[in-house]
N, C-alpha and C. Protein backbone atom coordinates (compact mmCIF):
# COMPACT_ATOMS: atom_id res chain seq x y z
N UNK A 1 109.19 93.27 113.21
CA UNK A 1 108.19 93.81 112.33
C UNK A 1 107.63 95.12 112.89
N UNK A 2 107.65 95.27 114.27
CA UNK A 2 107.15 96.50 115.11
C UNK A 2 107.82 97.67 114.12
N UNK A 3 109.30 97.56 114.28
CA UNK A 3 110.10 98.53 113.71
C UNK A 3 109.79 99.13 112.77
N UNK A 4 109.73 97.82 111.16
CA UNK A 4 109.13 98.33 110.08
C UNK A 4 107.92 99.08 109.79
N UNK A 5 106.93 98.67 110.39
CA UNK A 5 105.29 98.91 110.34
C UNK A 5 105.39 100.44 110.82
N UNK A 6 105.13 100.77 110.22
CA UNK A 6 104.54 102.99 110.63
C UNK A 6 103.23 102.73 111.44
N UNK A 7 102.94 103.58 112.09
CA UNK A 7 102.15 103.94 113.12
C UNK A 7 100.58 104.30 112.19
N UNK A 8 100.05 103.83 112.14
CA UNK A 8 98.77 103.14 110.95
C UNK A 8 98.90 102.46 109.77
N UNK A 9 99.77 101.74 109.76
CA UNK A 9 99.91 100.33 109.36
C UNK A 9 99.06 99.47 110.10
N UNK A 10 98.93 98.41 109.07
CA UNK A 10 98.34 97.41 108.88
C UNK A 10 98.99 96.27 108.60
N UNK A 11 99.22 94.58 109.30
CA UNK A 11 99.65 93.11 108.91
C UNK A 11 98.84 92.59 108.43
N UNK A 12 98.49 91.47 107.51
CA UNK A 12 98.11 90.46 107.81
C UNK A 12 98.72 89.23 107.61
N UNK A 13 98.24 88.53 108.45
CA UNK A 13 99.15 86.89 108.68
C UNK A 13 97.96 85.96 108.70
N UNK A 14 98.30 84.98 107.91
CA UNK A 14 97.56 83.93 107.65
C UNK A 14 98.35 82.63 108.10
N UNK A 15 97.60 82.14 108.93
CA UNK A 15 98.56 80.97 109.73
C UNK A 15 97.51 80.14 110.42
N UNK A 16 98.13 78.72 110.91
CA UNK A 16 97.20 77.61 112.14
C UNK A 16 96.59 78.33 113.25
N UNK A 17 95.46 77.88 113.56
CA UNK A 17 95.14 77.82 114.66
C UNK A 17 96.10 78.13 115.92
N UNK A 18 96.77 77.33 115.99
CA UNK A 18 98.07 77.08 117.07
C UNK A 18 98.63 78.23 116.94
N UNK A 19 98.95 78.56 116.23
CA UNK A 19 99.98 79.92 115.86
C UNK A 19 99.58 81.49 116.20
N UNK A 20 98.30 81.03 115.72
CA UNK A 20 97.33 82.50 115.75
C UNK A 20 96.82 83.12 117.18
N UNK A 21 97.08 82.04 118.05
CA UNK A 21 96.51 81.46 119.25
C UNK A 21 98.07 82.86 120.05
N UNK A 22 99.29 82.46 120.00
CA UNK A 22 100.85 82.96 119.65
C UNK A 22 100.98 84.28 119.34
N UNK A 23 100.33 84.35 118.18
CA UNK A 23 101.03 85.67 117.59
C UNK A 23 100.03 86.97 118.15
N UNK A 24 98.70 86.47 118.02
CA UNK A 24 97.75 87.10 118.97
C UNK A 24 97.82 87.87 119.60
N UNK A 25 98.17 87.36 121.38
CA UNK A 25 99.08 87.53 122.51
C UNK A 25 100.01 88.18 122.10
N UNK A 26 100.97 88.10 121.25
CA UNK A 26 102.31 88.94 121.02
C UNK A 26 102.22 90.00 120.46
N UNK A 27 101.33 90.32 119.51
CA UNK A 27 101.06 91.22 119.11
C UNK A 27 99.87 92.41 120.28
N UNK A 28 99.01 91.97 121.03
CA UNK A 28 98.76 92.29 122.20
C UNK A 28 99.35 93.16 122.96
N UNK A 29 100.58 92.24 123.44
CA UNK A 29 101.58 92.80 123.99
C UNK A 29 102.64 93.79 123.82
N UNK A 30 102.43 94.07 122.30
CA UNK A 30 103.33 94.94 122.04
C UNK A 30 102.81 96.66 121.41
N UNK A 31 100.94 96.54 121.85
CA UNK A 31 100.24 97.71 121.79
C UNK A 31 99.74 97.71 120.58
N UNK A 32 99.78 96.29 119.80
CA UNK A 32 98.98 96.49 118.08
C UNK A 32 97.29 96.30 118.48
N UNK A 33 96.58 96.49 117.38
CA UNK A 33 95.13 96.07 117.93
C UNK A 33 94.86 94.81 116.86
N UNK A 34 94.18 93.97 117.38
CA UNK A 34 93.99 92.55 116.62
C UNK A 34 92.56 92.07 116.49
N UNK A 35 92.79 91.56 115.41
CA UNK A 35 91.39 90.88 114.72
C UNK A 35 91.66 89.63 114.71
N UNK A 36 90.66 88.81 114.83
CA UNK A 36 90.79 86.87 114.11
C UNK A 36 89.54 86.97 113.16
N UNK A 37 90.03 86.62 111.82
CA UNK A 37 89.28 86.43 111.10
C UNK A 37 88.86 84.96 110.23
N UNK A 38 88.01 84.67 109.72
CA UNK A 38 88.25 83.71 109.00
C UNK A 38 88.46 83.69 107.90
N UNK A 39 88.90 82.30 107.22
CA UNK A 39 89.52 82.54 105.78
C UNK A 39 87.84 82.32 104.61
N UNK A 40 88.22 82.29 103.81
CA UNK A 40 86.84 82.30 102.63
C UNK A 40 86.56 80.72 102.93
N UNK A 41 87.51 79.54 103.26
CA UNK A 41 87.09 78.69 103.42
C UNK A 41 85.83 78.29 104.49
N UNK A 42 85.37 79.56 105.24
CA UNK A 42 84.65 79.22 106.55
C UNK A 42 85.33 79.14 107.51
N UNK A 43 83.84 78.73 108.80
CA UNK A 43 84.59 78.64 110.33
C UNK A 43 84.92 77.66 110.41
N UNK A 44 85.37 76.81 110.08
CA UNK A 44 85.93 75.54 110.21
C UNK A 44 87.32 74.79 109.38
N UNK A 45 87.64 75.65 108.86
CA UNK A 45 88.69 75.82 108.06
C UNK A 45 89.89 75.89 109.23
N UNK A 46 91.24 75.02 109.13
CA UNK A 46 92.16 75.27 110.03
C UNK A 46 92.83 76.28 110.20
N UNK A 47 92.71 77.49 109.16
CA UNK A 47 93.80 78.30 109.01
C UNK A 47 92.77 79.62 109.54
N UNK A 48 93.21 80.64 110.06
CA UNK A 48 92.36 81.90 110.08
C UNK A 48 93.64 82.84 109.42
N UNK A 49 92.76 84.25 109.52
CA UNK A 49 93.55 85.63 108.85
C UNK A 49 93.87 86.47 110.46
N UNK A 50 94.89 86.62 110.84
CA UNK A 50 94.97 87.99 111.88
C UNK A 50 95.73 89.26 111.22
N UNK A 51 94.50 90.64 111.63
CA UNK A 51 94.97 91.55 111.14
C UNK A 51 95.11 92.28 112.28
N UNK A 52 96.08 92.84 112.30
CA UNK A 52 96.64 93.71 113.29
C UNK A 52 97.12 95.37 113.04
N UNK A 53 96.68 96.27 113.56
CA UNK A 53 96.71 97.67 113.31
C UNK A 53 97.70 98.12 114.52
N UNK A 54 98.79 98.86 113.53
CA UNK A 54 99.28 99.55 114.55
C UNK A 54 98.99 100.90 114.80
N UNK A 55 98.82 101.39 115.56
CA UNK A 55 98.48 103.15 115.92
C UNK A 55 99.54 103.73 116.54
N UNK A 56 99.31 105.22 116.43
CA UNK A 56 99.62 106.28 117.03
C UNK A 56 100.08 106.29 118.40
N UNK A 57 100.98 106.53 119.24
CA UNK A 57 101.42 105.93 120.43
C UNK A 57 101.44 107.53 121.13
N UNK A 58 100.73 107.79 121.91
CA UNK A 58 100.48 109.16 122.54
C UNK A 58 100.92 109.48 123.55
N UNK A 59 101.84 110.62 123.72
CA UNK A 59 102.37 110.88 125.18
C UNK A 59 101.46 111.54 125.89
């Protein structure tokens, strides 16, 4: 997905707990910037929203 996404792009992924916990970290790691959000259901809802921004990569 790195590939596809242009350099201010924007994901979002809606997924478990468990997952978000995963993709997080991976996305982290690969220089995106990340949000955890929650869904309209509230904080207690199993599922959250992660949005992740990719930027400009500067020499």
């Amino acid at each position: 997905m790195d590939r596809i996404l242009r350099p201010g792009g924007r994901v979002y992924i809606r997924d478990s707990l468990a997952i978000m916990d995963e993709l997080q970290e991976i996305a982290k790691a690969i220089g995106w910037h990340t949000l955890l959000r929650d869904t309209a259901e509230g904080p207690h809802a199993s599922y959250r929203i992660l949005v992740c921004d990719k930027h400009l990569l500067r020499a």
